[in-house]
N, C-alpha and C. Protein backbone atom coordinates (compact mmCIF):
# COMPACT_ATOMS: atom_id res chain seq x y z
N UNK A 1 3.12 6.38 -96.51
CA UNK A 1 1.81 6.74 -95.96
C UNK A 1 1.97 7.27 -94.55
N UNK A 2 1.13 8.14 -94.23
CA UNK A 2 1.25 9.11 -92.90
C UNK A 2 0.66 8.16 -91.90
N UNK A 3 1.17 7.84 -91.08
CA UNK A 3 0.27 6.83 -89.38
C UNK A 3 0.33 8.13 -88.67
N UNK A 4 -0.69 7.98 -88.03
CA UNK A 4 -1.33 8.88 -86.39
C UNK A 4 -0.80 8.09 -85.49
N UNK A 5 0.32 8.55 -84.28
CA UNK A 5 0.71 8.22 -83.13
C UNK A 5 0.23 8.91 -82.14
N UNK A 6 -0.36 8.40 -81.39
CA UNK A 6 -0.94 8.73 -79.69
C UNK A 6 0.02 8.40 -78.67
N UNK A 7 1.07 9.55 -78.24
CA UNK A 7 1.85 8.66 -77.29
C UNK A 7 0.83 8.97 -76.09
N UNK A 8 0.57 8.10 -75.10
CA UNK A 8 -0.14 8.09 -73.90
C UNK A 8 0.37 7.14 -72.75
N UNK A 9 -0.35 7.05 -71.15
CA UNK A 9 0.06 6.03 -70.23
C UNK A 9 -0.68 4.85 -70.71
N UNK A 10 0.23 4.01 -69.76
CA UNK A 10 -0.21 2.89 -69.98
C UNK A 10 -1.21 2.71 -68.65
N UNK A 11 -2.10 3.25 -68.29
CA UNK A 11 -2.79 3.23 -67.36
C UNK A 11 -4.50 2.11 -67.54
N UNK A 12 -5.03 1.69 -66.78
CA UNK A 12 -6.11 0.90 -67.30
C UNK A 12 -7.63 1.79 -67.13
N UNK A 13 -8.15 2.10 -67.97
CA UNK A 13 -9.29 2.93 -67.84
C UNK A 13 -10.36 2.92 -66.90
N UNK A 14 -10.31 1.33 -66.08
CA UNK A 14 -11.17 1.37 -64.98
C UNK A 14 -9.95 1.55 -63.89
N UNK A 15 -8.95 1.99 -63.55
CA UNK A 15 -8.56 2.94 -62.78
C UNK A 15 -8.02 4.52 -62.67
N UNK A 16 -9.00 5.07 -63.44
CA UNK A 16 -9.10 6.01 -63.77
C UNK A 16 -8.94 7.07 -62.80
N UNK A 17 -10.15 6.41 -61.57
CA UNK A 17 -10.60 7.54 -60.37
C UNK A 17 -9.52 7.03 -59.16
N UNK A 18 -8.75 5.54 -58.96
CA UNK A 18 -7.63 5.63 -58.51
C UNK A 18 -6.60 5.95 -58.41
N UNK A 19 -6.22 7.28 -57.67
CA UNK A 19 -4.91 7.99 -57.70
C UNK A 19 -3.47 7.19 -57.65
N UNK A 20 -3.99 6.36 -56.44
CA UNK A 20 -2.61 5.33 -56.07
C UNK A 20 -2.23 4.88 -57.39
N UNK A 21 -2.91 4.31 -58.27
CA UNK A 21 -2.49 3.60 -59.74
C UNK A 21 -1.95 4.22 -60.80
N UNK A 22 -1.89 5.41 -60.56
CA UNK A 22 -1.33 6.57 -61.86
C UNK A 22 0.58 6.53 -61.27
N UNK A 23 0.62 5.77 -62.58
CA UNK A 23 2.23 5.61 -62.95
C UNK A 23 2.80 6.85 -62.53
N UNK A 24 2.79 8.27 -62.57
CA UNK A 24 3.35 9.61 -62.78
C UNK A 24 3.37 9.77 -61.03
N UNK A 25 4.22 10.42 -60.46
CA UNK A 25 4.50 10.99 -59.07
C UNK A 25 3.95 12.48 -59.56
N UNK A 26 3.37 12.81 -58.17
CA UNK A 26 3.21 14.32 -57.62
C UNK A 26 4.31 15.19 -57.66
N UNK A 27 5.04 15.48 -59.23
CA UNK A 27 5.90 16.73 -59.11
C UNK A 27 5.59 17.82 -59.92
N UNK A 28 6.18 18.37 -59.89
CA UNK A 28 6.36 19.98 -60.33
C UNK A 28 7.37 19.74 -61.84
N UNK A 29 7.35 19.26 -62.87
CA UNK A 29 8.67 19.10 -63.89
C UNK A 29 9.74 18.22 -63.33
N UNK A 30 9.85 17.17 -62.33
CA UNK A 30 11.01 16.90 -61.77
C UNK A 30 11.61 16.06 -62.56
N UNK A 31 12.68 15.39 -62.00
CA UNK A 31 13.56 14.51 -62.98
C UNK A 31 12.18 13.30 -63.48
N UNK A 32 12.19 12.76 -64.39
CA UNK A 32 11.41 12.04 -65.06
C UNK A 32 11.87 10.69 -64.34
N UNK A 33 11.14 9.72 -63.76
CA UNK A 33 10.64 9.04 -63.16
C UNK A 33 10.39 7.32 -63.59
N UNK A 34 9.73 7.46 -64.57
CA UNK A 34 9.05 6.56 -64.94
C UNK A 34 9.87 5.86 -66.18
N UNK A 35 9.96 4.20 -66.50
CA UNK A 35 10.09 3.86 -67.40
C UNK A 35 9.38 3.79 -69.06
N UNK A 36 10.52 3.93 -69.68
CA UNK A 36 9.73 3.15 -70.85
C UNK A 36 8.02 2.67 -70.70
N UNK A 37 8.06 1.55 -69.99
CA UNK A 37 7.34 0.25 -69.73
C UNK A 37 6.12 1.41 -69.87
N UNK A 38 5.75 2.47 -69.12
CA UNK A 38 4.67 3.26 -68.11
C UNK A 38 4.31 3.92 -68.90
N UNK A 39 4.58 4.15 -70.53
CA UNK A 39 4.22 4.67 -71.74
C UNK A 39 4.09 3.16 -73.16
N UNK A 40 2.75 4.13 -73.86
CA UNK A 40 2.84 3.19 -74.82
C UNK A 40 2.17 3.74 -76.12
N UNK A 41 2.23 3.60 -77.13
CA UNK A 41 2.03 4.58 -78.72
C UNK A 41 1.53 3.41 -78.82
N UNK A 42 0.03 3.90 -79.41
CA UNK A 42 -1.22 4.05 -80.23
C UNK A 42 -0.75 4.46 -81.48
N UNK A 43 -0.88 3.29 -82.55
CA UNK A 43 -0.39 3.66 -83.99
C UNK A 43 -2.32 3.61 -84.87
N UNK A 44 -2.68 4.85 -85.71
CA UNK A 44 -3.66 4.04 -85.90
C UNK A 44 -3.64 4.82 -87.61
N UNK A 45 -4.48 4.69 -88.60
CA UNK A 45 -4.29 5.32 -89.74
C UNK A 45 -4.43 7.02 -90.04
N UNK A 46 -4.35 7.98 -90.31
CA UNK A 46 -3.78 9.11 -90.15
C UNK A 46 -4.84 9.79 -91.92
N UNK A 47 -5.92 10.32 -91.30
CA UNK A 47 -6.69 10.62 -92.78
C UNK A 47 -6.60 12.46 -93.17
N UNK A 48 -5.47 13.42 -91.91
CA UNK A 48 -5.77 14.48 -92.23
C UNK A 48 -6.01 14.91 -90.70
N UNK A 49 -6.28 16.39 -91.05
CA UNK A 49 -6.31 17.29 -89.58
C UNK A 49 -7.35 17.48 -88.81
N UNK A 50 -8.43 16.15 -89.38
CA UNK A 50 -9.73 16.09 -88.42
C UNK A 50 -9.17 15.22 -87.36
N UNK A 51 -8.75 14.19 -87.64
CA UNK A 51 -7.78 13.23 -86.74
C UNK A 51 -6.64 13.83 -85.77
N UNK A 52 -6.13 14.33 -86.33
CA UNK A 52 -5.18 15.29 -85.34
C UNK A 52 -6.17 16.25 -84.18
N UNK A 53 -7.34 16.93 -84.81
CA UNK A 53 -7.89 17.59 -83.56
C UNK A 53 -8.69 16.55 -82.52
N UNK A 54 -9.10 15.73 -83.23
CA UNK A 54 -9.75 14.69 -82.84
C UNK A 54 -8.68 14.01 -81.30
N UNK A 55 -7.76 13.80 -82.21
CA UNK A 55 -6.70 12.85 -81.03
C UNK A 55 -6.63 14.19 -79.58
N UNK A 56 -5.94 15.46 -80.54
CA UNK A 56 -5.84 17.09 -79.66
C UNK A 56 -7.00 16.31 -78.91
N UNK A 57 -8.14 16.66 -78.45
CA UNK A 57 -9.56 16.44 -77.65
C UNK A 57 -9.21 15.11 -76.87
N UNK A 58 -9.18 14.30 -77.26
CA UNK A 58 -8.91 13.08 -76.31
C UNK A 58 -8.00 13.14 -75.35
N UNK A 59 -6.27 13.55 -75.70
CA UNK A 59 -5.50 13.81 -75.01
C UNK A 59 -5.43 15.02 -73.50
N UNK A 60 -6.20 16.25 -74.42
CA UNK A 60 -6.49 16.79 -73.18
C UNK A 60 -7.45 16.64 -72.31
N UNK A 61 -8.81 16.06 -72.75
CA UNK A 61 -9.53 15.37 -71.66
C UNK A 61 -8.93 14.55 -70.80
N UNK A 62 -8.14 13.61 -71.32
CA UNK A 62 -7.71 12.36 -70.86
C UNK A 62 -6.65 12.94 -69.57
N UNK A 63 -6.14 14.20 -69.97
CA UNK A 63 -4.87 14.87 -68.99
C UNK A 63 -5.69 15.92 -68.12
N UNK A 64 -6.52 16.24 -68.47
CA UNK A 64 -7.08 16.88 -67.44
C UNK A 64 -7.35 16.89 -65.99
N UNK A 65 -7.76 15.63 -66.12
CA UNK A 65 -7.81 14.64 -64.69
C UNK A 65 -6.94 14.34 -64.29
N UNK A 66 -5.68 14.09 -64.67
CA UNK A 66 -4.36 13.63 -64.36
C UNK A 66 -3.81 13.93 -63.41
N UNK A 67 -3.39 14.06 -62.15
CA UNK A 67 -2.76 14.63 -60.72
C UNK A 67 -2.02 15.04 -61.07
N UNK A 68 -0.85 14.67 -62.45
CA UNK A 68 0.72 15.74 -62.15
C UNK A 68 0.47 16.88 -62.95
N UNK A 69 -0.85 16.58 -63.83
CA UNK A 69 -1.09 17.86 -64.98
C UNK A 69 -1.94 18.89 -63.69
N UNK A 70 -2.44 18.18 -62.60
CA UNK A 70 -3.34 19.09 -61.64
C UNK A 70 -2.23 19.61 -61.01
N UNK A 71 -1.30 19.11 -60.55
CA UNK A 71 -0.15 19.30 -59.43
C UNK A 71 0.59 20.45 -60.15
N UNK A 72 1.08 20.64 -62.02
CA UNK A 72 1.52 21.31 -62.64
C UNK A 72 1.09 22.57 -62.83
N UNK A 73 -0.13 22.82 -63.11
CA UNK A 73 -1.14 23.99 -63.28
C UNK A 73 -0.98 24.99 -62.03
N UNK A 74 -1.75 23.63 -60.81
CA UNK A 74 -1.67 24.78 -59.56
C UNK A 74 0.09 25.41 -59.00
N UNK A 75 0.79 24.58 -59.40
CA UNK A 75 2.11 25.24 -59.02
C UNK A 75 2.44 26.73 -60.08
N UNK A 76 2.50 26.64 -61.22
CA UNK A 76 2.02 27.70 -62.54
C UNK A 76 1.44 28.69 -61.67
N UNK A 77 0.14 28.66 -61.25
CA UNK A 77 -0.85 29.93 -61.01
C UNK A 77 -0.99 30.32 -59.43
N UNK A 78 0.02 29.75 -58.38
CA UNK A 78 0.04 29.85 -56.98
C UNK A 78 0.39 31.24 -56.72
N UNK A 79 1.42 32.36 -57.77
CA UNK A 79 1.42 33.37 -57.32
C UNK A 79 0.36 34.31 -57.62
N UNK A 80 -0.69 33.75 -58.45
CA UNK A 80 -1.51 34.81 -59.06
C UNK A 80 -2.91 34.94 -58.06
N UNK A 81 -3.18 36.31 -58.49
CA UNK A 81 -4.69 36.26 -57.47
C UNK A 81 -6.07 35.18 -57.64
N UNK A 82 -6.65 34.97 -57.06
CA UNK A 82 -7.53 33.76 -57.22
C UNK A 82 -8.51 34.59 -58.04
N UNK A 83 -9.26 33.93 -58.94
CA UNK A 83 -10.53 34.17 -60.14
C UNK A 83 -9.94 35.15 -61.00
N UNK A 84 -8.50 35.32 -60.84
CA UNK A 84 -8.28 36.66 -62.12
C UNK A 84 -7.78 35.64 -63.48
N UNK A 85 -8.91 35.20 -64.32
CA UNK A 85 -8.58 34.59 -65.31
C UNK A 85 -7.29 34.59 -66.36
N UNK A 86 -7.53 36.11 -66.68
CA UNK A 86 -6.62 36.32 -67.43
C UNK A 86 -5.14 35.82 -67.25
N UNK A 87 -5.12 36.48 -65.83
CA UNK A 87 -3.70 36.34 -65.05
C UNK A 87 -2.86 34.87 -65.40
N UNK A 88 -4.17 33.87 -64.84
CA UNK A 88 -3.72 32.43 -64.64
C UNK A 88 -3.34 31.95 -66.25
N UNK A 89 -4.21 32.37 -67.20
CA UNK A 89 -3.95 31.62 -68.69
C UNK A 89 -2.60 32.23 -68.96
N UNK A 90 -2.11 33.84 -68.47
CA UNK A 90 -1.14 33.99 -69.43
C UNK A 90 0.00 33.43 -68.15
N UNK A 91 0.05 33.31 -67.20
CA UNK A 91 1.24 32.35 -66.19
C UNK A 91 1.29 30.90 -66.88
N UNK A 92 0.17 30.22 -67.25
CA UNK A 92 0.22 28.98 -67.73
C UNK A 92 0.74 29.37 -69.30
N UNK A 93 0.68 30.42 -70.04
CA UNK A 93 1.05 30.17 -71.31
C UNK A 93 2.68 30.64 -71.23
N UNK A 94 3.13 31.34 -70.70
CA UNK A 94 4.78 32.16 -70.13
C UNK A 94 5.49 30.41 -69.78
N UNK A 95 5.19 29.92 -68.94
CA UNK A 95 5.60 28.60 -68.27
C UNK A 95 5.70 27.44 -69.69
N UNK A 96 4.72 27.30 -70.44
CA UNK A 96 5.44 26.25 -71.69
C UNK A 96 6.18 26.98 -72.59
N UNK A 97 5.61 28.45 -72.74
CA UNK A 97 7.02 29.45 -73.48
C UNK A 97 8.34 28.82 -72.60
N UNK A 98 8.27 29.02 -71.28
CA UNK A 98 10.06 28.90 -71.18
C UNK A 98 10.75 27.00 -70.72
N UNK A 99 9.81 26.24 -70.26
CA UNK A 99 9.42 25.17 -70.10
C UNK A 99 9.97 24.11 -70.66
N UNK A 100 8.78 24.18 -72.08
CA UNK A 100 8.66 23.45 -72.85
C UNK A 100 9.73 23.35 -74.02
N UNK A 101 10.51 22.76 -74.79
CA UNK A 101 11.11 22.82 -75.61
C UNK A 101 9.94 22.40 -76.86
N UNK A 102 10.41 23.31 -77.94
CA UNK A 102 9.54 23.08 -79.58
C UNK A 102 10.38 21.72 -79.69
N UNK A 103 9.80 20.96 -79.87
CA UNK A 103 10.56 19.65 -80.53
C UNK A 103 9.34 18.99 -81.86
N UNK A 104 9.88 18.62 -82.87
CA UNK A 104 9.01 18.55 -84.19
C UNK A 104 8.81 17.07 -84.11
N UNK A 105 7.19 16.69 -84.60
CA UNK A 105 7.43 14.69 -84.60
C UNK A 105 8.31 14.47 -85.20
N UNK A 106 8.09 13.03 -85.37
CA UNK A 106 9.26 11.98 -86.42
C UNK A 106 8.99 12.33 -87.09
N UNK A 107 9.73 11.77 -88.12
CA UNK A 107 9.56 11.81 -89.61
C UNK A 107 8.22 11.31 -89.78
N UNK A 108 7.35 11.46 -90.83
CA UNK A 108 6.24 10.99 -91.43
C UNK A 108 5.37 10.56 -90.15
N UNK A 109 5.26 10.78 -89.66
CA UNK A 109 4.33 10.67 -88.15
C UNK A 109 3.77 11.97 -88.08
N UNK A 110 2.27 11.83 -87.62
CA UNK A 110 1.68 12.85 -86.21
C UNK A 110 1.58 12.52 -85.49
N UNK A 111 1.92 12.82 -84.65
CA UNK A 111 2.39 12.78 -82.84
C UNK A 111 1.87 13.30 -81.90
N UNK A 112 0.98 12.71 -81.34
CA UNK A 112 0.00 13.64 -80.08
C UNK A 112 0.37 12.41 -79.00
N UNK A 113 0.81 13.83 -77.96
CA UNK A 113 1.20 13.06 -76.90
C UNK A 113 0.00 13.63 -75.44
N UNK A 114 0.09 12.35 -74.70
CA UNK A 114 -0.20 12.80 -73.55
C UNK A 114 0.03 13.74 -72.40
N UNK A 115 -0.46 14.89 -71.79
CA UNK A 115 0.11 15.95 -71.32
C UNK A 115 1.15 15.45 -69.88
N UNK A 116 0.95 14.05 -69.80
CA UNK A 116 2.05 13.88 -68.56
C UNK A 116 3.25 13.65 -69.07
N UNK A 117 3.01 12.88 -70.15
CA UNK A 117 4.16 12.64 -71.49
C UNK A 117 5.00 13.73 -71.46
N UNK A 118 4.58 14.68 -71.58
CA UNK A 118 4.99 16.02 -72.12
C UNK A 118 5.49 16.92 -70.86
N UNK A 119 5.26 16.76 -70.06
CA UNK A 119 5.76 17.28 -68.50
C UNK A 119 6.73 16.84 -68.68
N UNK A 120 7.05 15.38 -68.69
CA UNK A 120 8.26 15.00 -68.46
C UNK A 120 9.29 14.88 -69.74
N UNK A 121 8.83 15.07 -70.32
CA UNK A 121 9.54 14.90 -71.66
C UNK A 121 10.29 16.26 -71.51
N UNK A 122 9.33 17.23 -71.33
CA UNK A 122 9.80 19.08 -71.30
C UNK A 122 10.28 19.25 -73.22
N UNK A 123 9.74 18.43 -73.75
CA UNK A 123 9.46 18.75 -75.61
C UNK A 123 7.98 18.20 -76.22
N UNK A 124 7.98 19.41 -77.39
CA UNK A 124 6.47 19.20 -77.56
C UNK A 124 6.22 20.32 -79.56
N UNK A 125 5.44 19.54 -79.58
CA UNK A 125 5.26 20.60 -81.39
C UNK A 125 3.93 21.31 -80.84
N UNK A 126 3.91 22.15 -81.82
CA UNK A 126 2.79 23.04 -81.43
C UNK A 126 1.32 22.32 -81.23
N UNK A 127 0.73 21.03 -81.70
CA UNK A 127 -0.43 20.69 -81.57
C UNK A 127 0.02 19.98 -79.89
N UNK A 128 1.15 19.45 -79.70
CA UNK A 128 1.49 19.48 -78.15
C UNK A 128 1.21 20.13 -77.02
N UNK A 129 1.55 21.31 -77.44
CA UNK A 129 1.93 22.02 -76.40
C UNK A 129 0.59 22.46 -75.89
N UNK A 130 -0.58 22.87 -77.46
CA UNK A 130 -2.10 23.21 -77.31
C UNK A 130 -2.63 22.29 -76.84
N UNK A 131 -2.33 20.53 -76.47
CA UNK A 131 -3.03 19.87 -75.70
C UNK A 131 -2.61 20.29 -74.33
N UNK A 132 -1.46 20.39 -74.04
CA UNK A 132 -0.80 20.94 -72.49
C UNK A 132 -1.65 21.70 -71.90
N UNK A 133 -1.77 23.22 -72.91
CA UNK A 133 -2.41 24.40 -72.09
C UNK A 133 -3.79 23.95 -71.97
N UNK A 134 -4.73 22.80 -73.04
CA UNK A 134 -6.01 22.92 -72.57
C UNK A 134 -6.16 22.33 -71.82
N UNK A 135 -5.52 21.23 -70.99
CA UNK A 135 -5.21 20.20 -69.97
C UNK A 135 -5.32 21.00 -68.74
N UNK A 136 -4.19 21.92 -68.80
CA UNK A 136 -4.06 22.90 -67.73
C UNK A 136 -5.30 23.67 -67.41
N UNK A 137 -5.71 24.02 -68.50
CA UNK A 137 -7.07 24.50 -68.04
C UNK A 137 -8.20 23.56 -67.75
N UNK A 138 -8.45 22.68 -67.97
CA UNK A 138 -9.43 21.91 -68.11
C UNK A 138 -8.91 21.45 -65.84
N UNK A 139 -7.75 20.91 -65.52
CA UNK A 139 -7.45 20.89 -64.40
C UNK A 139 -7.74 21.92 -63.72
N UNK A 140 -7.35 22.71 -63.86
CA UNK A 140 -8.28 24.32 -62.87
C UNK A 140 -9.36 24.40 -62.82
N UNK A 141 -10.19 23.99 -64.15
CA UNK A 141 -11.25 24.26 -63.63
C UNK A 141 -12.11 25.21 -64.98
N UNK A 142 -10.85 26.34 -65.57
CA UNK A 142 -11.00 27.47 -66.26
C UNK A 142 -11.71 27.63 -67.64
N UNK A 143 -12.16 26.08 -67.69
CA UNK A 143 -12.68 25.78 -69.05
C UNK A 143 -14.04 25.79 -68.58
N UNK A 144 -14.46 26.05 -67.53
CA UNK A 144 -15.72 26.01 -67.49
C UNK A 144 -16.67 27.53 -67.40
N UNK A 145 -17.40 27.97 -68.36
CA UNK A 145 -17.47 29.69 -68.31
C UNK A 145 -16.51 30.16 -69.20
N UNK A 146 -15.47 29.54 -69.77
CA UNK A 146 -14.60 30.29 -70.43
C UNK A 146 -14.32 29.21 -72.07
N UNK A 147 -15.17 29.15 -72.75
CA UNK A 147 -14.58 28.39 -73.90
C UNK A 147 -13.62 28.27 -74.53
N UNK A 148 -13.01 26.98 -74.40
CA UNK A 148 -11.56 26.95 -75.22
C UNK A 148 -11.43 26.11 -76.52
N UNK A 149 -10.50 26.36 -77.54
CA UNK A 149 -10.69 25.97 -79.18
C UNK A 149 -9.46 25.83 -79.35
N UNK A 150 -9.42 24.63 -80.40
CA UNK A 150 -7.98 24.66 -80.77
C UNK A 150 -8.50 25.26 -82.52
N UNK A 151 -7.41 25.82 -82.78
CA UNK A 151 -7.07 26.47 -84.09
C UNK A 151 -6.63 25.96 -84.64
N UNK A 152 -6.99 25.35 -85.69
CA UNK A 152 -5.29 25.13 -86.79
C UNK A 152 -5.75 25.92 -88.14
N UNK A 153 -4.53 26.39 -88.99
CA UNK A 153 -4.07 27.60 -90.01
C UNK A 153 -3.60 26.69 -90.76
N UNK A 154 -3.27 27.60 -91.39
CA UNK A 154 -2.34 27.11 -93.08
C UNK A 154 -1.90 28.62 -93.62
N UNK A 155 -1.25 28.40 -94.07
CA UNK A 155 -1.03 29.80 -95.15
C UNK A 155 -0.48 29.40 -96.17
N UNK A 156 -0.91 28.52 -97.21
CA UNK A 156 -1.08 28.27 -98.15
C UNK A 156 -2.48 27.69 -98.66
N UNK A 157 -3.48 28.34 -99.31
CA UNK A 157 -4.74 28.19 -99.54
C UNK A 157 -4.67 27.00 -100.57
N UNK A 158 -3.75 27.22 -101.38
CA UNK A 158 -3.49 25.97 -102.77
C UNK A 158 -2.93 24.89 -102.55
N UNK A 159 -2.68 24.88 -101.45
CA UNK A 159 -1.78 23.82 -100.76
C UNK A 159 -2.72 22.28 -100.93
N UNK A 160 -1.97 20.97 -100.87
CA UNK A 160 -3.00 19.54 -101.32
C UNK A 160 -3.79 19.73 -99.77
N UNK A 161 -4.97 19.18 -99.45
CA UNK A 161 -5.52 19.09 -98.30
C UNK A 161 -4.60 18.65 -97.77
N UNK A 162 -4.01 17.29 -97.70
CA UNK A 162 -3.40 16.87 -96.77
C UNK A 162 -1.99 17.45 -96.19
N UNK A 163 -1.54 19.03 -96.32
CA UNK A 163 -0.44 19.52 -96.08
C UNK A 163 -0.78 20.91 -95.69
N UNK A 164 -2.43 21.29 -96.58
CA UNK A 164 -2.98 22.80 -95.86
C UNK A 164 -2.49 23.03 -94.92
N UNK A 165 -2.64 22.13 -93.94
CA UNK A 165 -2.63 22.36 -92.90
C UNK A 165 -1.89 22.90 -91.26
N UNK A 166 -1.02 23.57 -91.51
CA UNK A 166 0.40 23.28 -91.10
C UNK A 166 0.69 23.71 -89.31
N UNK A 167 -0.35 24.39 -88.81
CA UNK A 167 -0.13 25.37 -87.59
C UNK A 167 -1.24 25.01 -86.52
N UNK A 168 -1.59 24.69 -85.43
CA UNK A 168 -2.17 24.65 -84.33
C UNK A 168 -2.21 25.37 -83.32
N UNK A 169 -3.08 25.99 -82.40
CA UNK A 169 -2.75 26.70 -81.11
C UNK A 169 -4.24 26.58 -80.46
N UNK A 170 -4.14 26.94 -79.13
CA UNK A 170 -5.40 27.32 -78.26
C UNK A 170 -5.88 28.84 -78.67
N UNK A 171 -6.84 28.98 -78.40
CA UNK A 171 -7.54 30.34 -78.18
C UNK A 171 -8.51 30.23 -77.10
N UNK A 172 -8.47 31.05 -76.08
CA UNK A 172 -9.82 31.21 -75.04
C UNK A 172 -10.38 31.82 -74.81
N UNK A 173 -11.66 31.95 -74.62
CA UNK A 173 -12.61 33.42 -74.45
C UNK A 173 -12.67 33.84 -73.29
N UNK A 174 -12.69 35.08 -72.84
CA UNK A 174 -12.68 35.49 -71.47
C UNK A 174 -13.93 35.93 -71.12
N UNK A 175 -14.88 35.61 -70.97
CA UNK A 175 -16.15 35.91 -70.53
C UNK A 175 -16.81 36.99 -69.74
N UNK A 176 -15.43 38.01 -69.49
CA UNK A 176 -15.38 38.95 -68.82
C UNK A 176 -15.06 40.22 -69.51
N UNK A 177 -14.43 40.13 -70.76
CA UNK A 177 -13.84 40.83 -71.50
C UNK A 177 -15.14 40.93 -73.38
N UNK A 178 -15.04 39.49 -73.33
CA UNK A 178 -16.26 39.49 -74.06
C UNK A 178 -15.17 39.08 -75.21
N UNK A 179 -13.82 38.81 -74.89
CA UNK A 179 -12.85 38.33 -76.26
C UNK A 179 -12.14 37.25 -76.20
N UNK A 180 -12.17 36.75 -77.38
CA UNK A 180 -11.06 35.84 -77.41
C UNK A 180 -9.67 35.70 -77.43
N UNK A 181 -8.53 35.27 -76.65
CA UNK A 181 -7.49 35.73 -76.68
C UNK A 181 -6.75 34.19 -77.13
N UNK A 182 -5.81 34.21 -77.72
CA UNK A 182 -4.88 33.54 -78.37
C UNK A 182 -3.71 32.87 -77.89
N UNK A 183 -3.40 32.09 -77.82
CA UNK A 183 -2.55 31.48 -76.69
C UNK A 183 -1.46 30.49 -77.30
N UNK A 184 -0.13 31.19 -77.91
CA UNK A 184 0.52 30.09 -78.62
C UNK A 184 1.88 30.33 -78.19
N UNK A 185 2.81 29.16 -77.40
CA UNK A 185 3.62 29.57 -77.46
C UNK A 185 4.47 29.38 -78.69
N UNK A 186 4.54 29.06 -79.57
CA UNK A 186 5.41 28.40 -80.58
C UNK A 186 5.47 29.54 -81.04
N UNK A 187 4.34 30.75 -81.53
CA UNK A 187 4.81 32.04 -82.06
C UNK A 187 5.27 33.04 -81.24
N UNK A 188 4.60 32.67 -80.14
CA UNK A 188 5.37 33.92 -79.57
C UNK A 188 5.17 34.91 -79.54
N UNK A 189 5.81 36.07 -79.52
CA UNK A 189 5.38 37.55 -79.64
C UNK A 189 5.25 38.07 -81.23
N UNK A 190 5.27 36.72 -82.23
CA UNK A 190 5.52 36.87 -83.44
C UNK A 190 3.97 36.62 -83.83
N UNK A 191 2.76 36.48 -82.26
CA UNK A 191 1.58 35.95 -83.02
C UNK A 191 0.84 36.98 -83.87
N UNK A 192 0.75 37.77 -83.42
CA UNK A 192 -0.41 38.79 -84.49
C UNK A 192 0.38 38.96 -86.37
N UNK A 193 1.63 38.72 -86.02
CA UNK A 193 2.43 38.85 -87.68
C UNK A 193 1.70 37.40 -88.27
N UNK A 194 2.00 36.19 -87.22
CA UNK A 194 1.34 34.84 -88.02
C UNK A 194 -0.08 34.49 -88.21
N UNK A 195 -0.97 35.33 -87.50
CA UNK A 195 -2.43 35.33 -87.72
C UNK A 195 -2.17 36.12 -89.26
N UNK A 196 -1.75 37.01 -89.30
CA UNK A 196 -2.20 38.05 -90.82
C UNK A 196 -1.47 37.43 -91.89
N UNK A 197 -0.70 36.35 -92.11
CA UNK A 197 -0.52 35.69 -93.31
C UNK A 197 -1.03 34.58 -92.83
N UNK A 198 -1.97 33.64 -92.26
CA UNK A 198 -2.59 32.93 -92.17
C UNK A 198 -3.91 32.66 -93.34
N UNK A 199 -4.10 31.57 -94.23
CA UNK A 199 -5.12 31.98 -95.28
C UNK A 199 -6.32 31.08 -94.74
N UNK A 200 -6.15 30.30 -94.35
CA UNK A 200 -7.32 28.65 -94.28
C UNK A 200 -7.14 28.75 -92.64
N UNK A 201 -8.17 28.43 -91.79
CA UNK A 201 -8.23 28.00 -90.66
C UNK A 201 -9.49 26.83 -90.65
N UNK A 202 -9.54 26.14 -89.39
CA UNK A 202 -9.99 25.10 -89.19
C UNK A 202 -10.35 25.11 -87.33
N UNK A 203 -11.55 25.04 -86.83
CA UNK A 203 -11.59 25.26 -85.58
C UNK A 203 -12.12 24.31 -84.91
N UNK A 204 -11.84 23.53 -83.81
CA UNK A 204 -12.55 22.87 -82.66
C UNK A 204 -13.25 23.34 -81.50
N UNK A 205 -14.28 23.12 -81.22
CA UNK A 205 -14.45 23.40 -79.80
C UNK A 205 -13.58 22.37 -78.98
N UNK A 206 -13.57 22.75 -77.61
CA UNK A 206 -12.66 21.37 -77.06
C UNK A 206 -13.26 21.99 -75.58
């Protein structure tokens, strides 16, 4: 049977708005820091890919606020001009392209990790990495005026529900452009080939 894992901090929810109390230091990707102890997995039952977007949404809210996911972002977008949207999403999406390592869950696990998790980890599967970038945005600021969605695909229509499902990414609208643009690093420059054999999609607001 499939379990849902939440890796997240071990932080206490009424110190939320206390900076001093956040386990994670003010770096940029640096050497990883923190013990074991300062992380802890959330095992809970696993019914399918409403749960997975579901967890997706929690995690990046939850990282949004986070100082090293804030500290991460603004280092990302410091060379770019200020309010040029576009600019900043595709610096933040280039940066987990070269960054981030694809690393796949465990075996028989889904695995949604926390975006500080994932800083320091520097590995992540594609529903990962789409909590990262909406984190990042959600820390800037850029989610506000600009709607962001996670996607998930399949390209197998006959496929059992519980396996349809196979692909995740962000998409964000540019409110300036009047479009939505697509934001994955896991495909890559291979995205417009993996949108057109894509059969089933599934969308969140977030």
């Amino acid at each position: 049977m499939m379990r849902h894992m939440a890796y997240t901090t071990n932080k206490p929810k009424a110190a939320a708005t206390a900076p001093t109390s956040v386990p994670f230091p003010f770096q940029f990707l640096g050497t990883p820091s923190t013990s074991a102890a300062s992380h802890r997995v959330v095992e809970t039952p696993y019914h399918g890919v409403k749960d997975s977007l579901n967890a997706m949404d929690q995690m990046a809210r939850a990282g949004q606020s986070h100082p090293q996911v804030r500290r991460y972002a603004e280092e990302v977008i410091r060379q770019v001009y200020p309010k040029d949207y576009l600019s900043e999403l595709a610096a933040l999406y280039y940066d987990v392209c070269r960054r981030i390592r694809y690393t796949r869950d465990p075996a028989e696990r889904e695995y949604v990790q926390h975006p500080a998790v994932i800083l320091e980890n520097r590995a992540a599967d594609c529903d990962d990495q789409a909590v990262l970038l909406r984190a990042a945005l959600g820390a800037l600021g850029l989610s506000i005026g600009n709607p962001v969605e996670f996607v998930t695909i399949g390209f197998d229509a006959k496929a059992p529900y519980g396996r349809r499902y196979t692909h995740v990414f962000v998409r964000a609208f540019d409110s300036k452009t009047g479009q939505w643009v697509v934001v994955d690093p896991v495909a890559g420059p291979n995205t417009s080939e993996m949108l057109k054999k894509a059969k089933v999609f599934a969308v969140k607001k977030v």
